[in-house]
C-alpha atoms as a PDB file:
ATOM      1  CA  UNK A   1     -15.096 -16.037 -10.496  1.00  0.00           C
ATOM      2  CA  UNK A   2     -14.880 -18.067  -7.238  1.00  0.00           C
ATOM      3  CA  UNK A   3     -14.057 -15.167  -4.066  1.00  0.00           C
ATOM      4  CA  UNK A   4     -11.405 -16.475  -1.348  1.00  0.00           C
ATOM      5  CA  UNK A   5     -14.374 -17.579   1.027  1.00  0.00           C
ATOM      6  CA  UNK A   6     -15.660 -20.205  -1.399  1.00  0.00           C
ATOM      7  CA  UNK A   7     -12.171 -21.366  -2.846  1.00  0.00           C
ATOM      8  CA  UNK A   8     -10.282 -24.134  -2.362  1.00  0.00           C
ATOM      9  CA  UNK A   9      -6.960 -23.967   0.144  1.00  0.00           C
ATOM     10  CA  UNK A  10      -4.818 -24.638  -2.817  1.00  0.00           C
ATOM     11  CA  UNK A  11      -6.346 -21.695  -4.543  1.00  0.00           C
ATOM     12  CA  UNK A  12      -5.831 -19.138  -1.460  1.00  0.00           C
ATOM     13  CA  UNK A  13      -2.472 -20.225  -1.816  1.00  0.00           C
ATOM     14  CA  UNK A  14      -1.737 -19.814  -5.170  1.00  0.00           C
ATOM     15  CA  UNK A  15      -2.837 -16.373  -3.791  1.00  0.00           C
ATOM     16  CA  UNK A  16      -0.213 -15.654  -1.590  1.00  0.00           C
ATOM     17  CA  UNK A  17       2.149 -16.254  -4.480  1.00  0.00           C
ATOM     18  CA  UNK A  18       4.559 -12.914  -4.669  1.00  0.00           C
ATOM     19  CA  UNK A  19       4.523 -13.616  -8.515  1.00  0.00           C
ATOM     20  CA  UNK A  20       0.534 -13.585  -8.318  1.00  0.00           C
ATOM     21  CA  UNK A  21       0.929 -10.086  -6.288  1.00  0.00           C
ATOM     22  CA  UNK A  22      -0.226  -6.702  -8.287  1.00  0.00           C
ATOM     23  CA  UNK A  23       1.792  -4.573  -5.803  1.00  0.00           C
ATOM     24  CA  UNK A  24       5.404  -6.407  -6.460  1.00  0.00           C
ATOM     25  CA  UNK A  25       4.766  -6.257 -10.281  1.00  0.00           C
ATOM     26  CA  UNK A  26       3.730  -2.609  -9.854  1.00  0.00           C
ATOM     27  CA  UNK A  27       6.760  -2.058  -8.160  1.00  0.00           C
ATOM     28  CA  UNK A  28       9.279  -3.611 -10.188  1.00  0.00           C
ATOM     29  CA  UNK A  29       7.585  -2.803 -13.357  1.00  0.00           C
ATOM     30  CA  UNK A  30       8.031   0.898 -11.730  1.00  0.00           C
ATOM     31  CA  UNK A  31      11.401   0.982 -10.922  1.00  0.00           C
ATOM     32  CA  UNK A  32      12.208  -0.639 -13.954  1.00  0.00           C
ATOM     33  CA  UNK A  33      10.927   1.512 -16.405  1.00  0.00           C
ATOM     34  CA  UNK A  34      12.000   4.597 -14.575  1.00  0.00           C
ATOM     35  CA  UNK A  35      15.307   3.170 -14.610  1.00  0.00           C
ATOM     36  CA  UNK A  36      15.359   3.105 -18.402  1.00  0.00           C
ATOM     37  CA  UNK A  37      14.877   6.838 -18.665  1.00  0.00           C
ATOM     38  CA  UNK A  38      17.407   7.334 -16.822  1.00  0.00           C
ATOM     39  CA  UNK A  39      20.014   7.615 -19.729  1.00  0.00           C
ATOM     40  CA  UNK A  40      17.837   9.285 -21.963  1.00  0.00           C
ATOM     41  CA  UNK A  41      16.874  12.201 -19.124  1.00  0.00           C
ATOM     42  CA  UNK A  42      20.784  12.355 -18.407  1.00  0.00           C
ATOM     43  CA  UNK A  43      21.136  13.930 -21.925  1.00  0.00           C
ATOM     44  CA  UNK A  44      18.751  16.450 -20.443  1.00  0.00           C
ATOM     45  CA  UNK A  45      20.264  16.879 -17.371  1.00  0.00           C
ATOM     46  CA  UNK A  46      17.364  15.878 -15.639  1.00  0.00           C
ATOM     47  CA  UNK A  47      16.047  13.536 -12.911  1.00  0.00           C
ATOM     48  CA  UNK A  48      12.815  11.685 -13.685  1.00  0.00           C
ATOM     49  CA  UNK A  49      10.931  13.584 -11.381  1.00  0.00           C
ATOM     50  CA  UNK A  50      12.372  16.911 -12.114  1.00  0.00           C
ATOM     51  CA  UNK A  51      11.145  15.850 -15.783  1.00  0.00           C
ATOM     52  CA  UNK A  52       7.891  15.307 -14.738  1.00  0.00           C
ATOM     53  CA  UNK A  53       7.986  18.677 -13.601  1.00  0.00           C
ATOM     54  CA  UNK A  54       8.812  20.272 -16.884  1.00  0.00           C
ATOM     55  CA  UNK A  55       6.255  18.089 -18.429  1.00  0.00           C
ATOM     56  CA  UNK A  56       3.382  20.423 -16.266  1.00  0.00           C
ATOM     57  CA  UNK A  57       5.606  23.326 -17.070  1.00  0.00           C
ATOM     58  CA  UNK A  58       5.492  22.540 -21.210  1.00  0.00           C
ATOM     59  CA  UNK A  59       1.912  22.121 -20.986  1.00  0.00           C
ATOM     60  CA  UNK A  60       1.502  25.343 -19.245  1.00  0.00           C
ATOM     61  CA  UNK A  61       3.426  28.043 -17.564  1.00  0.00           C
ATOM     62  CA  UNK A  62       3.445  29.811 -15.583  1.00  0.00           C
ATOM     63  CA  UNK A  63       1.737  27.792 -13.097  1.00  0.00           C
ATOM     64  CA  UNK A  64       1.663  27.764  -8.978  1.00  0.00           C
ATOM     65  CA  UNK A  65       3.086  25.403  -6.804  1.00  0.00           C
ATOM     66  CA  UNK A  66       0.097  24.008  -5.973  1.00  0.00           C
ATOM     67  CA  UNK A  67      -1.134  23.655  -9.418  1.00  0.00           C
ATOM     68  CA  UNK A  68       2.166  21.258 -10.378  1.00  0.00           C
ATOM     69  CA  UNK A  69       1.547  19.473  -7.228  1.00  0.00           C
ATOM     70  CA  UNK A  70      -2.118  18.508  -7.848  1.00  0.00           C
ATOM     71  CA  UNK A  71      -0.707  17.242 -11.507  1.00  0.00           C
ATOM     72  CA  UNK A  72       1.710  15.305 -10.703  1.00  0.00           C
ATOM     73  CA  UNK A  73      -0.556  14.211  -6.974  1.00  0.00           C
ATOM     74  CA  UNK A  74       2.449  14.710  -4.778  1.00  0.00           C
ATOM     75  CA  UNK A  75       2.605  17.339  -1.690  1.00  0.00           C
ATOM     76  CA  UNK A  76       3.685  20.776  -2.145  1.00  0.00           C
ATOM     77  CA  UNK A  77       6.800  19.869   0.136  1.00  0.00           C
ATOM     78  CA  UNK A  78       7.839  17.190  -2.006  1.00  0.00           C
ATOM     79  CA  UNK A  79       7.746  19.293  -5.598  1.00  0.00           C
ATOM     80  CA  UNK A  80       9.692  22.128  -3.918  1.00  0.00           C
ATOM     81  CA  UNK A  81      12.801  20.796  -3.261  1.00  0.00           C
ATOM     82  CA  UNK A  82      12.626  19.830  -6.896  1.00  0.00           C
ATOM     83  CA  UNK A  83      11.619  23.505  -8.316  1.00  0.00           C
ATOM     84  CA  UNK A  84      14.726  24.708  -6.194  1.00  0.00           C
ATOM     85  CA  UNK A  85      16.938  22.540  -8.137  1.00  0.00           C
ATOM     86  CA  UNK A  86      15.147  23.368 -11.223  1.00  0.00           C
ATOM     87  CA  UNK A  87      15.462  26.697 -10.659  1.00  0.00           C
ATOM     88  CA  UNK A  88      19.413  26.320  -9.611  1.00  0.00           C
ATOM     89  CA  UNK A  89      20.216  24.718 -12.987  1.00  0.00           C
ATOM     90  CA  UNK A  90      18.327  27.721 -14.917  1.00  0.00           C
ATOM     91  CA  UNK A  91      15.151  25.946 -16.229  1.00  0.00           C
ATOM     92  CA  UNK A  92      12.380  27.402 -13.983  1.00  0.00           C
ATOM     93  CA  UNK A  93      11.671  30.987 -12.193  1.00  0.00           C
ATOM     94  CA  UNK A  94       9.994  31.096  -8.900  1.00  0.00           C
ATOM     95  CA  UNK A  95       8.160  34.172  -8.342  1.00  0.00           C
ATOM     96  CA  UNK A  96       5.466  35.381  -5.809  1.00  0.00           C
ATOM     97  CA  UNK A  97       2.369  34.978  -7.857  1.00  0.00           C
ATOM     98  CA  UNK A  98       0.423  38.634  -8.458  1.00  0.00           C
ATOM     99  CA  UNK A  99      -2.614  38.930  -6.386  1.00  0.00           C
ATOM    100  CA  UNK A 100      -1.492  36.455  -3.419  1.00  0.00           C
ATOM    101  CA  UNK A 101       1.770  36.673  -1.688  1.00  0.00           C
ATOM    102  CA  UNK A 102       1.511  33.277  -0.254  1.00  0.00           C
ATOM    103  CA  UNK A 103       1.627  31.406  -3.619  1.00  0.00           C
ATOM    104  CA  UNK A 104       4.569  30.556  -6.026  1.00  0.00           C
ATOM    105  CA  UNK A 105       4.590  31.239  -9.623  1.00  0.00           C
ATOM    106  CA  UNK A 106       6.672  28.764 -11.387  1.00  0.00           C
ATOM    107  CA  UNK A 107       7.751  29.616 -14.865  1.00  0.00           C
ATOM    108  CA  UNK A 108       9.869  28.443 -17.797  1.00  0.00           C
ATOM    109  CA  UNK A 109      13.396  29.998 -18.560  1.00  0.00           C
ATOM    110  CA  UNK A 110      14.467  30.398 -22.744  1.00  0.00           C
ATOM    111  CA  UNK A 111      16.065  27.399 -21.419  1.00  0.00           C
ATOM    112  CA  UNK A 112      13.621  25.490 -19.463  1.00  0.00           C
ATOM    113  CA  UNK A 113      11.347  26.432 -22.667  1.00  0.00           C
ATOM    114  CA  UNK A 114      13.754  25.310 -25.562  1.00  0.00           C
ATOM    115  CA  UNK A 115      15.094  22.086 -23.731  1.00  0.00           C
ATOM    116  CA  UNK A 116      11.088  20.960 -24.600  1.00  0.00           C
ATOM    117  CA  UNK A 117      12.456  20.475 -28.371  1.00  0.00           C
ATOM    118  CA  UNK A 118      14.999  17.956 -26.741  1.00  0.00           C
ATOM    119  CA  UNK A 119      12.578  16.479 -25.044  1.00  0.00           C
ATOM    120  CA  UNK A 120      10.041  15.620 -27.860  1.00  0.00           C
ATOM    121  CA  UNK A 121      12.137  12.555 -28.659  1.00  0.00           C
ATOM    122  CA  UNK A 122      11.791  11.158 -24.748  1.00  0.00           C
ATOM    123  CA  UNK A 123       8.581   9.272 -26.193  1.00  0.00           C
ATOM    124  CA  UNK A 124       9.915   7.559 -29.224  1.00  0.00           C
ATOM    125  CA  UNK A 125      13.260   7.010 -27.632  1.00  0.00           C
ATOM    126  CA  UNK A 126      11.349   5.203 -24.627  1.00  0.00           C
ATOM    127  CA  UNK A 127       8.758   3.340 -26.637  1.00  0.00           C
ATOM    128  CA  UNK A 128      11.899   1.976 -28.840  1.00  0.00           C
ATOM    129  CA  UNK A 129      13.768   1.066 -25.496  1.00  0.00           C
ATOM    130  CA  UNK A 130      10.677  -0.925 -24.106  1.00  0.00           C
ATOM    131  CA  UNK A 131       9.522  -2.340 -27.624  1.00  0.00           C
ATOM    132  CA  UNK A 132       6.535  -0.945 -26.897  1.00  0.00           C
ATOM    133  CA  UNK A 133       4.380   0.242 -29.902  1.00  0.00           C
ATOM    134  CA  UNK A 134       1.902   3.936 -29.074  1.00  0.00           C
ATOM    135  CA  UNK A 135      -0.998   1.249 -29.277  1.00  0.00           C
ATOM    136  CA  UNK A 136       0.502  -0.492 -26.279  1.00  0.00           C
ATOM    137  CA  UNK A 137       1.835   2.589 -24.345  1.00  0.00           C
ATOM    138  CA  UNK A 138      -1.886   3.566 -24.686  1.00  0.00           C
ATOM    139  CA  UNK A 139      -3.187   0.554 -22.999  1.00  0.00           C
ATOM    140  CA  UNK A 140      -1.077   0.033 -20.323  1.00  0.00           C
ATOM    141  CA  UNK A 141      -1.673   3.900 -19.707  1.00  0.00           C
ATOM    142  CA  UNK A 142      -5.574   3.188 -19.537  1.00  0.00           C
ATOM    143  CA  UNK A 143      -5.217   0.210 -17.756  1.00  0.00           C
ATOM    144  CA  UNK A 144      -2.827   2.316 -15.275  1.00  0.00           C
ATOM    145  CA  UNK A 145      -5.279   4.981 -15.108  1.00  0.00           C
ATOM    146  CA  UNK A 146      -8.255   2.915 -14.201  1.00  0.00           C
ATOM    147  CA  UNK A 147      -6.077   1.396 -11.221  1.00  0.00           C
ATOM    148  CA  UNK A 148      -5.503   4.811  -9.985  1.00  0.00           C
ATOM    149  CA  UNK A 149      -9.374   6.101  -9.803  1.00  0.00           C
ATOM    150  CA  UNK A 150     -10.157   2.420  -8.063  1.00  0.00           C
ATOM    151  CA  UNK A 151      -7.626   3.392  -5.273  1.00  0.00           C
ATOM    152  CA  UNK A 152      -9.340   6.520  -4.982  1.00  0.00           C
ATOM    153  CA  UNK A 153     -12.547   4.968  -4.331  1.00  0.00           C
END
């Protein structure tokens, strides 16, 4: 592998290329496929973040703000606004968590808790969409996972 002091001008520009860039295919790939759930959450009545909410909420509930926010690695203040709306539409409780006033239990409603049968077909239906076999989901999902610990680093 030749590193960009060693390589040839031509090859620093190839470089350059915004076809050759990781970010821009990151970010269309991105907005793409969360624009293909979007009909498939709308069934649900949910946004794609909100259903990445339930998603910590089906694994386990109840759970604390903070708790959802390290899963999903967003700020408290951004997974708030979504537990309010949540919590409007009748999936979630918010409740002052026993033992520490300052901290949020978030729960599942019977409906919040039964809309996770509805939701067991999200996989399938998405996999179908993107002609993407589990084998494949899998490896893209190790490959994505790898990229996330190296920006960590």
């Amino acid at each position: 592998m030749t590193d960009s002091a060693t390589a040839s001008p031509d090859f620093i520009d190839e470089d350059l290329l915004l076809e050759h860039q990781l970010c821009f295919a990151l970010t269309v790939a991105s907005r793409n496929v969360v624009a293909a759930y979007k009909p498939v959450l709308d069934k649900l009545h949910l946004t794609h973040p909100q259903y990445l909410v339930m998603l910590t909420l089906w694994e386990s509930s109840p759970r604390t703000v903070r708790e959802i926010s390290g899963a999903l690695d967003l700020d408290p203040a951004t997974v708030s606004p979504l537990l309010r709306r949540l919590e409007a539409v009748g999936y979630v409780t918010r409740e002052r968590a026993e033992g520490n006033e300052r901290s949020l239990a978030v729960g599942l409603t019977p409906a919040g808790a039964a809309l996770r049968r509805d939701a067991t077909a999200i996989p399938g239906t998405m996999m179908a969409r993107l002609g993407l076999s589990r084998d494949q989901v899998a490896e893209l999902h190790a490959a994505m996972t790898r990229l996330i610990a190296a920006t960590r680093r």
